[in-house]
Structure formats: structure tokens, C-alpha cells
Protein backbone atom coordinates (compact mmCIF):
# COMPACT_ATOMS: atom_id res chain seq x y z
CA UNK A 1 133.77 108.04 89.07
CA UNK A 2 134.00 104.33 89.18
CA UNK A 3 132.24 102.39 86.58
CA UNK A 4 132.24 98.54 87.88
CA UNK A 5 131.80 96.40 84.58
CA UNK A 6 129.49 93.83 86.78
CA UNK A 7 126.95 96.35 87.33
CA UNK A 8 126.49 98.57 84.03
CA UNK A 9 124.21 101.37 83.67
CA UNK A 10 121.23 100.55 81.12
CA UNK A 11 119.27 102.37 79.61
CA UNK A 12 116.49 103.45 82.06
CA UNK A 13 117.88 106.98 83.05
CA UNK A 14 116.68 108.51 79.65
CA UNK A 15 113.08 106.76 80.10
CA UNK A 16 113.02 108.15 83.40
CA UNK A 17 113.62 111.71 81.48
CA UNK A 18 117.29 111.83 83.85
CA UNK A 19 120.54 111.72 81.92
CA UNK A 20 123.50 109.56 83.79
CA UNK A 21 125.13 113.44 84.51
CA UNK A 22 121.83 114.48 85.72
CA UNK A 23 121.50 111.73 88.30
CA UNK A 24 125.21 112.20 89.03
CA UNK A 25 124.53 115.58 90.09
CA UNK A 26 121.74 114.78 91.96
CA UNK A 27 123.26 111.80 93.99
CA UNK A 28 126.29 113.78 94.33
CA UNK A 29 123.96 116.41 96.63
CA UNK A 30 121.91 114.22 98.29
CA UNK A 31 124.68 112.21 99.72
CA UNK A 32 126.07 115.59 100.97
CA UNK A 33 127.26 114.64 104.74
CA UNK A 34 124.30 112.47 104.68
CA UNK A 35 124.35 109.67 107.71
CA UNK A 36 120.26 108.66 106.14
CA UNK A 37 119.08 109.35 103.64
CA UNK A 38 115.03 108.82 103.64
CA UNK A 39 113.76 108.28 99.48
CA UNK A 40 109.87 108.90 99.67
CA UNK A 41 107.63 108.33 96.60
CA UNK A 42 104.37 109.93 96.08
CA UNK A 43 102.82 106.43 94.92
CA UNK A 44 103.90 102.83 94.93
CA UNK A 45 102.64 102.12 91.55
CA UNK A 46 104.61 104.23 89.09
CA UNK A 47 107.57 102.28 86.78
CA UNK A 48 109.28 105.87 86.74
CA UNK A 49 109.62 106.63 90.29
CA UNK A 50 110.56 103.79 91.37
CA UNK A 51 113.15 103.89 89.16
CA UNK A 52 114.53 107.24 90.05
CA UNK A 53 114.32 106.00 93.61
CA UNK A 54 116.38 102.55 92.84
CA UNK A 55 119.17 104.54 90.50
CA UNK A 56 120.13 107.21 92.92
CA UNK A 57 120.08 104.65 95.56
CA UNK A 58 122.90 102.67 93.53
CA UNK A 59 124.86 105.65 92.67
CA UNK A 60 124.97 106.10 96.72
CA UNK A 61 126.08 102.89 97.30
CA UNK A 62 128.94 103.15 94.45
CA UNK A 63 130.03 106.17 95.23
CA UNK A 64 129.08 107.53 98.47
CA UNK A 65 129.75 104.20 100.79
CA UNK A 66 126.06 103.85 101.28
CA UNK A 67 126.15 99.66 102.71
CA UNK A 68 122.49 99.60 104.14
CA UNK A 69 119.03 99.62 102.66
CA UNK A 70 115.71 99.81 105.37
CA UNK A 71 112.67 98.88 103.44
CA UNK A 72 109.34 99.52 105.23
CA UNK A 73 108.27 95.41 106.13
CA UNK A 74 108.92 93.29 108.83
CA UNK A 75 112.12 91.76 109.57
CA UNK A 76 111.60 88.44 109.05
CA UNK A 77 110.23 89.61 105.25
CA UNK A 78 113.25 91.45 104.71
CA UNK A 79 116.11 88.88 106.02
CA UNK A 80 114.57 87.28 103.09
CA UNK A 81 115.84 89.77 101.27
CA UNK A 82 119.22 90.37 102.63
CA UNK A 83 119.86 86.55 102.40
CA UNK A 84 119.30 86.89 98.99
CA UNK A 85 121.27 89.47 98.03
CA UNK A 86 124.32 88.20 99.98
CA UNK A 87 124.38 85.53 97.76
CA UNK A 88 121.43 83.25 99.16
CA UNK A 89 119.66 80.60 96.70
CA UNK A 90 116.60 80.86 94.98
CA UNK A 91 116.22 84.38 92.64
CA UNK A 92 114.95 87.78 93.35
CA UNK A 93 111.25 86.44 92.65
CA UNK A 94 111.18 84.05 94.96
CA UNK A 95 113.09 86.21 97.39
CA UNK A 96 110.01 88.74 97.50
CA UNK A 97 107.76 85.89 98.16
CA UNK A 98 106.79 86.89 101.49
CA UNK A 99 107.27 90.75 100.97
CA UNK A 100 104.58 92.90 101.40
CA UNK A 101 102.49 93.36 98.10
CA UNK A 102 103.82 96.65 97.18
CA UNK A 103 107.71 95.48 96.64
CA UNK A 104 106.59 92.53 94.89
CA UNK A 105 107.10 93.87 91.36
CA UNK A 106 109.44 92.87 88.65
CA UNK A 107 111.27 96.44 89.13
CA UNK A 108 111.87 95.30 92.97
CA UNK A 109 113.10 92.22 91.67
CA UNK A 110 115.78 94.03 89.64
CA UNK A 111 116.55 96.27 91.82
CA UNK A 112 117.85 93.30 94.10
CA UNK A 113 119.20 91.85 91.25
CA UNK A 114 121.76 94.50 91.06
CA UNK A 115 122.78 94.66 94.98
CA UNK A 116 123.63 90.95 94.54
CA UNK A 117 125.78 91.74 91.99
CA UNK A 118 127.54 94.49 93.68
CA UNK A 119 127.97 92.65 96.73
CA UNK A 120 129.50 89.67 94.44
CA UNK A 121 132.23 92.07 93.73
CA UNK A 122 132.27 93.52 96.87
CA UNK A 123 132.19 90.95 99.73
CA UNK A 124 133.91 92.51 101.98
CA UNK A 125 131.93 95.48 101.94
CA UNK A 126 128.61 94.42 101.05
CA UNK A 127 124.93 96.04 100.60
CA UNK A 128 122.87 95.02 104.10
CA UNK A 129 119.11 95.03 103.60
CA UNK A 130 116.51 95.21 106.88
CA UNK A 131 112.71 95.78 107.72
CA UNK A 132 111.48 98.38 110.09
CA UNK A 133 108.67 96.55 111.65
CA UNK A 134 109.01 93.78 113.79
CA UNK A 135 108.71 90.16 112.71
CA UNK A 136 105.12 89.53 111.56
CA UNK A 137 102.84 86.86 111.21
CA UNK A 138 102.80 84.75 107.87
CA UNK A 139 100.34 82.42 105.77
CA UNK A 140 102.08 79.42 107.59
CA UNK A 141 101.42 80.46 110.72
CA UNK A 142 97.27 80.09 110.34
CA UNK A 143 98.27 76.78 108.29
CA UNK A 144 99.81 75.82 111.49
CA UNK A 145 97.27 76.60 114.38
CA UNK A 146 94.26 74.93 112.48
CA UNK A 147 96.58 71.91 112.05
CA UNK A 148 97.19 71.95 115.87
CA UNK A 149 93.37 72.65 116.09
CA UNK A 150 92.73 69.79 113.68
CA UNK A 151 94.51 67.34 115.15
CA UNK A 152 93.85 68.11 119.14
CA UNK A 153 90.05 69.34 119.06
CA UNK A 154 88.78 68.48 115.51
CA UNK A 155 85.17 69.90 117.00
CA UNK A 156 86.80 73.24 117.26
CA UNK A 157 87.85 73.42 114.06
CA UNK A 158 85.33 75.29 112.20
CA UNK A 159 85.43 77.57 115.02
CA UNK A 160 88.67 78.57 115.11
CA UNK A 161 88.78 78.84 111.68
CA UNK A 162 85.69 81.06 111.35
CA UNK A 163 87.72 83.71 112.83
CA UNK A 164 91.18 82.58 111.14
CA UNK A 165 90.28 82.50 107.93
CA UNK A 166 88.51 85.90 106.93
CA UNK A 167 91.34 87.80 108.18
CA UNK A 168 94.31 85.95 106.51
CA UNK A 169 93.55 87.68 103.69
CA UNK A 170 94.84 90.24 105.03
CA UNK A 171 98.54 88.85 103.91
CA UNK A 172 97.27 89.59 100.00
CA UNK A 173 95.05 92.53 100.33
CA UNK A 174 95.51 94.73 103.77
CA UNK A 175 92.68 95.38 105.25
CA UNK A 176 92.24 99.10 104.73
CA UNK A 177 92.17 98.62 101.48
CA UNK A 178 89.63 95.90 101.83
CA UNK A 179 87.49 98.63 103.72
CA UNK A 180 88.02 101.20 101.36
CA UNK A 181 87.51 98.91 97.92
CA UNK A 182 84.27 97.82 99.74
CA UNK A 183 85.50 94.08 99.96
CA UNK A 184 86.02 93.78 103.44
CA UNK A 185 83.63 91.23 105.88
CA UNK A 186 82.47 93.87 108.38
CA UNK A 187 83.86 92.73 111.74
CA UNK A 188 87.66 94.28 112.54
CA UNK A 189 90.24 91.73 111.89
CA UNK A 190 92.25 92.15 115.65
CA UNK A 191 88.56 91.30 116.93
CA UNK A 192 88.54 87.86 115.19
CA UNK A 193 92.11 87.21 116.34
CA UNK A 194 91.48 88.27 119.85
CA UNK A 195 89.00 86.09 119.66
CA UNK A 196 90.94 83.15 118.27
CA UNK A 197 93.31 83.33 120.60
CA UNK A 198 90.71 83.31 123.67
CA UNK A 199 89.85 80.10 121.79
CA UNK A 200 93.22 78.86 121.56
CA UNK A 201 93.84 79.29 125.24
CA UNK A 202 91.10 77.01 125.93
CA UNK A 203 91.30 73.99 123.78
CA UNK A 204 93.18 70.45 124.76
CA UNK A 205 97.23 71.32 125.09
CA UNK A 206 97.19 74.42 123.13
CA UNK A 207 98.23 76.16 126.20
CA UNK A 208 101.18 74.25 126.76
CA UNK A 209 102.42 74.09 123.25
CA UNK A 210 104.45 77.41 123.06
CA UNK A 211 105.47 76.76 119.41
CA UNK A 212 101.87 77.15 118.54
CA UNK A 213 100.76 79.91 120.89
CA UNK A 214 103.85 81.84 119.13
CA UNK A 215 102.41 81.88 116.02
CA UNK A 216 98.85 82.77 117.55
CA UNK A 217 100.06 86.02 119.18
CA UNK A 218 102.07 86.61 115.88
CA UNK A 219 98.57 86.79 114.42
CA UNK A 220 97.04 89.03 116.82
CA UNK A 221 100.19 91.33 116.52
CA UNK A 222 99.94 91.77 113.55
CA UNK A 223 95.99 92.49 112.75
CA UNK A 224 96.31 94.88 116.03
CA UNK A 225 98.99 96.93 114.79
CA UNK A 226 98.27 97.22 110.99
CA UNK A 227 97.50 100.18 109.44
CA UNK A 228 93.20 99.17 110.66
CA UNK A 229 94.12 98.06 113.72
CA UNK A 230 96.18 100.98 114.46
CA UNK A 231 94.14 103.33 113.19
CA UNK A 232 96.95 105.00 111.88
CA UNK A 233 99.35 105.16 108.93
CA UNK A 234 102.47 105.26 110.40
CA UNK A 235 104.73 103.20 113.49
CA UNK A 236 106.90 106.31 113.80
CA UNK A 237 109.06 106.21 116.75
CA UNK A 238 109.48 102.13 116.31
CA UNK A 239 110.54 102.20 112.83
CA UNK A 240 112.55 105.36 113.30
CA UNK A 241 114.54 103.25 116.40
CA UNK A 242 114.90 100.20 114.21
CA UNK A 243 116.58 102.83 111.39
CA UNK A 244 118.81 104.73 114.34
CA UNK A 245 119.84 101.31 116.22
CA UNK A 246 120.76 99.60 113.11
CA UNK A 247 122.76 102.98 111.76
CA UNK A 248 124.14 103.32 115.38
CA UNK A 249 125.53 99.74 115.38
CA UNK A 250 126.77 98.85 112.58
CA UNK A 251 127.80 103.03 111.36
CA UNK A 252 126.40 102.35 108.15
CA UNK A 253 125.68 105.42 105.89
CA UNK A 254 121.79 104.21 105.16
CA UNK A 255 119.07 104.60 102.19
CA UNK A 256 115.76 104.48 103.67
CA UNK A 257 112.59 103.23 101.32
CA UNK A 258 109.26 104.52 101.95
CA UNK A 259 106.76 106.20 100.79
CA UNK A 260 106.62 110.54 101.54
CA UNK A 261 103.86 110.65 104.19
CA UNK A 262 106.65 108.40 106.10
CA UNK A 263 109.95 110.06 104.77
CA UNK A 264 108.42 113.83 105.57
CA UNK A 265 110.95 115.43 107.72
CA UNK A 266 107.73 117.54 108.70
CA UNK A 267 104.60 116.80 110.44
CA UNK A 268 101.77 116.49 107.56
CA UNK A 269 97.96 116.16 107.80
CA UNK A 270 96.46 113.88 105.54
CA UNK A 271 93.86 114.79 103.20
CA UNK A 272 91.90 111.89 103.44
CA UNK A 273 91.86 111.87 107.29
CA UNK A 274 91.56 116.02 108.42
CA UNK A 275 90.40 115.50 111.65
CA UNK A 276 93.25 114.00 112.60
CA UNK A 277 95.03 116.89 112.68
CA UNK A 278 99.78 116.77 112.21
CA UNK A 279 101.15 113.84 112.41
CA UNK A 280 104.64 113.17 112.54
CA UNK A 281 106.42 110.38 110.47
CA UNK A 282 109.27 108.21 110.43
CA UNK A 283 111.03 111.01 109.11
CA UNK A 284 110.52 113.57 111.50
CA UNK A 285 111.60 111.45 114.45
CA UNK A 286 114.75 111.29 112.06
CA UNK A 287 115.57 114.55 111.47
CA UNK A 288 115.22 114.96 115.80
CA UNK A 289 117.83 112.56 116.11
CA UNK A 290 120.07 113.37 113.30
CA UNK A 291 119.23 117.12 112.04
CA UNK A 292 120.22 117.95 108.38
CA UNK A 293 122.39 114.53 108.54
CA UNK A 294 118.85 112.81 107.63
CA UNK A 295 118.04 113.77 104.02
CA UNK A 296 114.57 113.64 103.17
CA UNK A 297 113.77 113.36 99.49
CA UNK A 298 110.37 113.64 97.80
CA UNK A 299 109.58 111.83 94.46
CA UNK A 300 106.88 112.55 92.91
CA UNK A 301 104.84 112.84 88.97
CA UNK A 302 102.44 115.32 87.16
CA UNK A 303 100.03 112.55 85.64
CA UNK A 304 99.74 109.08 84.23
CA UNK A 305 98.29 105.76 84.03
CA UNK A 306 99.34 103.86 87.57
CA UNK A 307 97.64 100.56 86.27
CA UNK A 308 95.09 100.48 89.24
CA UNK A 309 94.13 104.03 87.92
CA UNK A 310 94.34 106.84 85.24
CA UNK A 311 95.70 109.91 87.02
CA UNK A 312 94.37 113.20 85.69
CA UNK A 313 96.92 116.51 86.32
CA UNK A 314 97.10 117.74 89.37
CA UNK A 315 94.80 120.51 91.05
CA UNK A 316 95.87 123.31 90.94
CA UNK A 317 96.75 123.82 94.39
CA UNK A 318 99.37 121.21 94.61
CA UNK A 319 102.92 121.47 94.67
CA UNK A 320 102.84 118.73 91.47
CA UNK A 321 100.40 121.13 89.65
CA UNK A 322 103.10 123.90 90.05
CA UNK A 323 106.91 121.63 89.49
CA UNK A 324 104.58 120.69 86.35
CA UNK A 325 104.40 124.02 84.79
CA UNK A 326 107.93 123.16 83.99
CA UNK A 327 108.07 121.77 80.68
CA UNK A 328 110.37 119.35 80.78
CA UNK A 329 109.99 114.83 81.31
CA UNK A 330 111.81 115.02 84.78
CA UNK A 331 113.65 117.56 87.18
CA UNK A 332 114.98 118.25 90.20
CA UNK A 333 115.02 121.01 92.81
CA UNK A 334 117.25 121.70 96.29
CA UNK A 335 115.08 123.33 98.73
CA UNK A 336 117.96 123.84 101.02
CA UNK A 337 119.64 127.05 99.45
CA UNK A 338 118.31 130.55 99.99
CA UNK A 339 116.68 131.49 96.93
CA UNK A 340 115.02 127.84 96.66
CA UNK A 341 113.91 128.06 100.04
CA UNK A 342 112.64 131.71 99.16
CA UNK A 343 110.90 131.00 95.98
CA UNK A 344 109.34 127.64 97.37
CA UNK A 345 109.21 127.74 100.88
CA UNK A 346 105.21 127.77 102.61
CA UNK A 347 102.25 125.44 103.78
CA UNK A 348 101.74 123.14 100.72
CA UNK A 349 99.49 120.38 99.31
CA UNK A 350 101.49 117.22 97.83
CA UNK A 351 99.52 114.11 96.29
CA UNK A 352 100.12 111.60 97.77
CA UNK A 353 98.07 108.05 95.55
CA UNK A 354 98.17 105.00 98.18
CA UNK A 355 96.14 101.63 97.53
CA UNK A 356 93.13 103.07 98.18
CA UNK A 357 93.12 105.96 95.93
CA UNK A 358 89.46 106.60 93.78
CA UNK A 359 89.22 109.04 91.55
CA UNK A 360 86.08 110.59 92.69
CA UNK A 361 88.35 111.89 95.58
CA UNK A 362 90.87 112.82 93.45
CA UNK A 363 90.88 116.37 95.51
CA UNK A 364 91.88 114.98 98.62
CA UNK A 365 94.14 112.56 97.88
CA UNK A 366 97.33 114.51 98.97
CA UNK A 367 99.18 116.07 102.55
CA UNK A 368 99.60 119.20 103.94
CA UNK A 369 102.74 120.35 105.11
CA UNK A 370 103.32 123.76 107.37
CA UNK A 371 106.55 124.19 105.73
CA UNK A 372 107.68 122.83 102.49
CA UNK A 373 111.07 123.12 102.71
CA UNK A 374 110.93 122.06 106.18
CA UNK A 375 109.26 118.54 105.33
CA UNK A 376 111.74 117.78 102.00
CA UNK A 377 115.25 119.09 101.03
CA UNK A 378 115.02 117.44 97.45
CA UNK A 379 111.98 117.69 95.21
CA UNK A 380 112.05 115.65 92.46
CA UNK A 381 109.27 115.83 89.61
CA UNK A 382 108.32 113.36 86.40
CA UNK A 383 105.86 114.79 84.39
CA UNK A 384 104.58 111.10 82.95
CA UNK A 385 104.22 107.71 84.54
CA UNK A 386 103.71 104.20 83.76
CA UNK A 387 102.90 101.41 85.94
CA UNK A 388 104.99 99.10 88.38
CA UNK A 389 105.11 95.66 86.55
CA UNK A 390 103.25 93.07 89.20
CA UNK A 391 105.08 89.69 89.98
CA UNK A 392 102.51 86.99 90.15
């Protein structure tokens, strides 16, 4: 194994209860014949999974050829990113500036950190990082249509703004999390920027300035197909063609970042939302398209304190409750062999904590899967977690 002196191994592995060997081992099967590989965590808040996540990812890249990284955000949001670590200015902070919240901790930042530095030594074969989602509106973009507003119909202002302003918080907090924390103005957010754009359509030149009316349908693009305006968790086919087409064109063996109701190589039914019945994923339009060549890998933890909560054990009926009865800080099955399959194979409950998790509904906070075995090859299990350090 290759052991680049630019990009050392620290000491993480053994807080992460994973020796070097052990995460060897595991890379070392996941990369198998591999073409994508999709890396899902059970929560976005946990130090420790994140970490397993970000050091088997680097072990692909040294020694499996992995070159590209697809990171659920939009594109523009995560050119930022690949600027960066191809040797752009500014640092890894600044670089996750206009990321969405969840990658804009200090572990992200490292994790960057460290594909910089391996594509310093390696610029002819360097790291590529992309978004799923398409471009998306940003902060700027409201600054800029008030201005427009300001300085062509000043008596429209307030108007414009009235629906412009409530929902661009939506860029710090989304706005199903606003609804489920309780915090959120009542009216849906694609209503006020319908509305704002009917506005826009009207007022003194607006019409004819294309720059601006951009960044207005930008707006309304992006409140209409969030996860509120969607109605939905997941873009699925869209985010699975921006993984394929990239992969396809450039023949990059690929890591893909999300979270495990999108990595599933199974349909799943949320527990939070039953009546909606299966629904696929990002992952099982993947494993269509590229059969056991897409590797879907589940990370998840027993119990811990996730800063925005306290996480009791599991219930009993989840898969967590059971890979816990192990007594060990971290392990790791393959579902794919026989006996695996055999022991471990059935319909199955797997928590799943998102932004909107609450404790008093602790019991449905997971998804159902038909078929274990058929929604993850890799299970991977730390019994104790800490929390994701937030950038400011």
C-alpha cells in the first residue's frame, strides 16, 4: 500500500473505534469492481460517521483510483468546492460558504483539506468534486432583484419584498425544518415566489432585463423543488443522471455522499411519512443502471449525543438495536455473501435522524426496507457518537 507523506493518516481511526487494517479491509471490499460507490449515513450530525464516511473515501481514492466525489448540493455550491480543492484561493471555510448547512462543519472542511493536498501531489490525476442538483438560487440573488426593484419602482418595494424576504431564509434554515421546529410563517414559500415573480413581470423594465429575471426564476426553482415544495425527500432520477452522465463522461470510478434514505439501493418507506407508501432513491435508480457495480453502503450508530439532540438506544425493532448487541465501539458487516445474506437478510427498520428529528417521535424516526440486503451491501455500525463541529 502506498503511504504518500503529504497526506498522513492521524489519529481519528482509533476514535472512530476502526484500526488503519480494519478500514483497509473494509475499503479493500467496497471498492470491489465498484464503478460508484454510494456512502449513506444514518444522520448528518455525528463527528464519528462522518468520519468513517471521509476515511474510506480517501483510502478509495489512494488506492482504488477513485478521482470523483458527488456531494448532494447544487452545482454552482459545489464548483465552489472543486475550485477549491484544485488549488483555488481562499481556505476550506470559506470554500463551504455557500454549501448547504449540513456540509458546513469543521470535519467537511478537513475533509477538503486533504483532497487539496492529494491533488497537490497528484495534478495530473486529480480528485473532481460536483453537486447533483442543478444550479440554485443564492442570498445574492434576492439582494439583487430588490435592488432592481429599488431603483426602477421604489413604490414596489415593500411589496416585492414582502414575499422575498420571509422565504430567503430558507438559504439558513430549509423550510421543512422551519415547519417541523414550528418556526415557519404559514404561507408555502414557492407561493410567495410565484407571486414575486408575477410582480416582477409587471414592474418598469424588469421584463426586459434578463439578468434580473434569471435570478427571479432561480428563486422560484428553487422554493418549488425543495424538499416543501416537492413534497418529497428525494430528486431521484435527476440526481441519479447527473451521477451516471458525469461517471459516463469523464469514466471516473465515483464516491457518492448522501445520506441512506438516498444511497438505499432499495425502495424504503419512511417512518415519518407511511402513507406514502416505497419510494425509490438515488440509489435505486443506480443500481438499475449499474447492478452490483453501484455499491451501496450504510453508516450508521447505536446512541449518542448529536448536539441538536441526545439519542437514546435504539428500539428494539431496528436493525441498530440488533448490530448493537455486538459489544464492540465500531464494526462492519458484508451482506453480499451467503451466510450474511442468510443470517441478515428480511424487511427491516433502520433509523434514520434528519434535521427535524424530536424525540417524542423517537419510534418513527427510521425506514423500512423489503429486503435488507437488497437496499445495502455494507453495514457499518458505531456504538457511540459525538457531534459534527458547526462552522460559523
Amino acid at each position: 500500500m502506498k503511504n504518500d507523506t503529504t497526506t498522513p493518516r492521524d489519529s481519528l481511526p482509533s476514535a472512530l473505534g476502526f484500526s488503519d487494517a480494519t478500514l483497509d479491509d473494509l475499503a479493500r471490499r467496497i471498492a470491489g469492481s465498484a464503478t460508484v460507490v454510494g456512502m449513506g449515513e444514518s444522520t448528518r450530525f455525528a463527528r464519528e460517521t462522518f468520519g468513517v464516511r471521509d476515511r474510506l473515501t480517501r483510502r478509495l481514492v489512494e488506492q482504488y483510483g477513485f478521482r470523483a466525489l458527488a456531494v448532494q448540493d447544487s452545482a454552482d455550491a459545489a464548483a465552489a468546492l472543486d475550485t477549491y480543492v484544485r488549488g483555488g484561493e481562499g481556505s476550506a471555510g470559506s470554500a463551504l460558504d455557500g454549501a448547504w448547512r449540513p456540509w458546513r462543519t469543521a470535519e467537511t472542511a478537513a475533509a477538503l483539506e486533504w483532497i487539496r493536498a492529494f491533488n497537490e501531489e497528484h495534478p495530473d490525476d486529480p480528485v473532481r468534486i460536483f453537486g447533483v442538483k442543478p444550479a440554485q438560487a443564492r442570498p445574492a440573488d434576492y439582494d439583487a432583484v430588490l435592488e432592481h426593484v429599488r431603483e426602477w419602482a421604489p413604490e414596489r418595494l415593500a411589496e416585492v419584498a414582502s414575499h422575498l424576504e420571509p422565504i430567503r431564509t430558507a438559504h439558513r434554515v430549509d423550510e421543512h425544518v422551519q415547519r417541523a421546529k414550528g418556526t415557519h410563517p404559514g404561507r408555502p414559500f414557492a407561493e410567495h415566489a410565484r407571486d414575486a415573480l408575477t410582480l416582477m413581470r409587471s414592474l418598469p423594465g424588469a421584463a426586459q432585463d434578463e439578468a434580473v429575471m434569471a435570478r427571479m426564476r432561480l428563486i422560484v426553482d428553487f422554493h418549488e423543488g425543495s424538499v416543501a415544495g416537492r413534497g418529497s425527500l428525494a430528486g431521484d432520477v435527476l440526481w441519479a443522471d447527473t451521477i451516471s452522465d458525469v461517471q459516463r463522461r469523464t469514466g471516473l470510478r465515483t464516491v457518492y455522499w448522501d445520506g441512506i434514505a438516498h444511497t438505499t439501493a432499495a425502495e424504503k418507506v419512511l417512518g415519518m411519512a407511511p402513507e406514502e407508501g416505497p419510494q425509490g432513491s438515488v440509489g435505486t435508480v443506480l443500481r438499475e443502471r449499474y447492478g452490483a457495480r453501484y455499491v451501496s453502503v450504510a453508516i450508521g450508530f447505536h446512541h449518542g449525543d448529536l448536539g441538536v439532540a441526545v439519542l437514546p438506544e435504539p428500539a428494539g425493532d431496528l436493525v441498530d438495536a440488533r448490530l448493537g448487541e455486538v459489544d464492540l465501539p465500531a464494526h462492519w458487516l458484508d451482506l453480499r455473501g451467503d451466510a450474511a445474506r442468510r443470517r441478515w437478510d428480511g424487511p427491516a427498520k433502520v433509523r434514520v435522524i434528519s434535521g427535524v428529528y424530536d424525540l417524542s417521535r423517537d419510534a418513527a424516526e427510521h425506514m423500512a426496507v423489503a429486503s435488507l440486503a437488497d437496499a445495502f451491501d455494507v453495514l457499518v455500525h458505531i456504538r457511540q457518537v459525538s457531534p459534527v463541529r458547526r462552522l460559523p
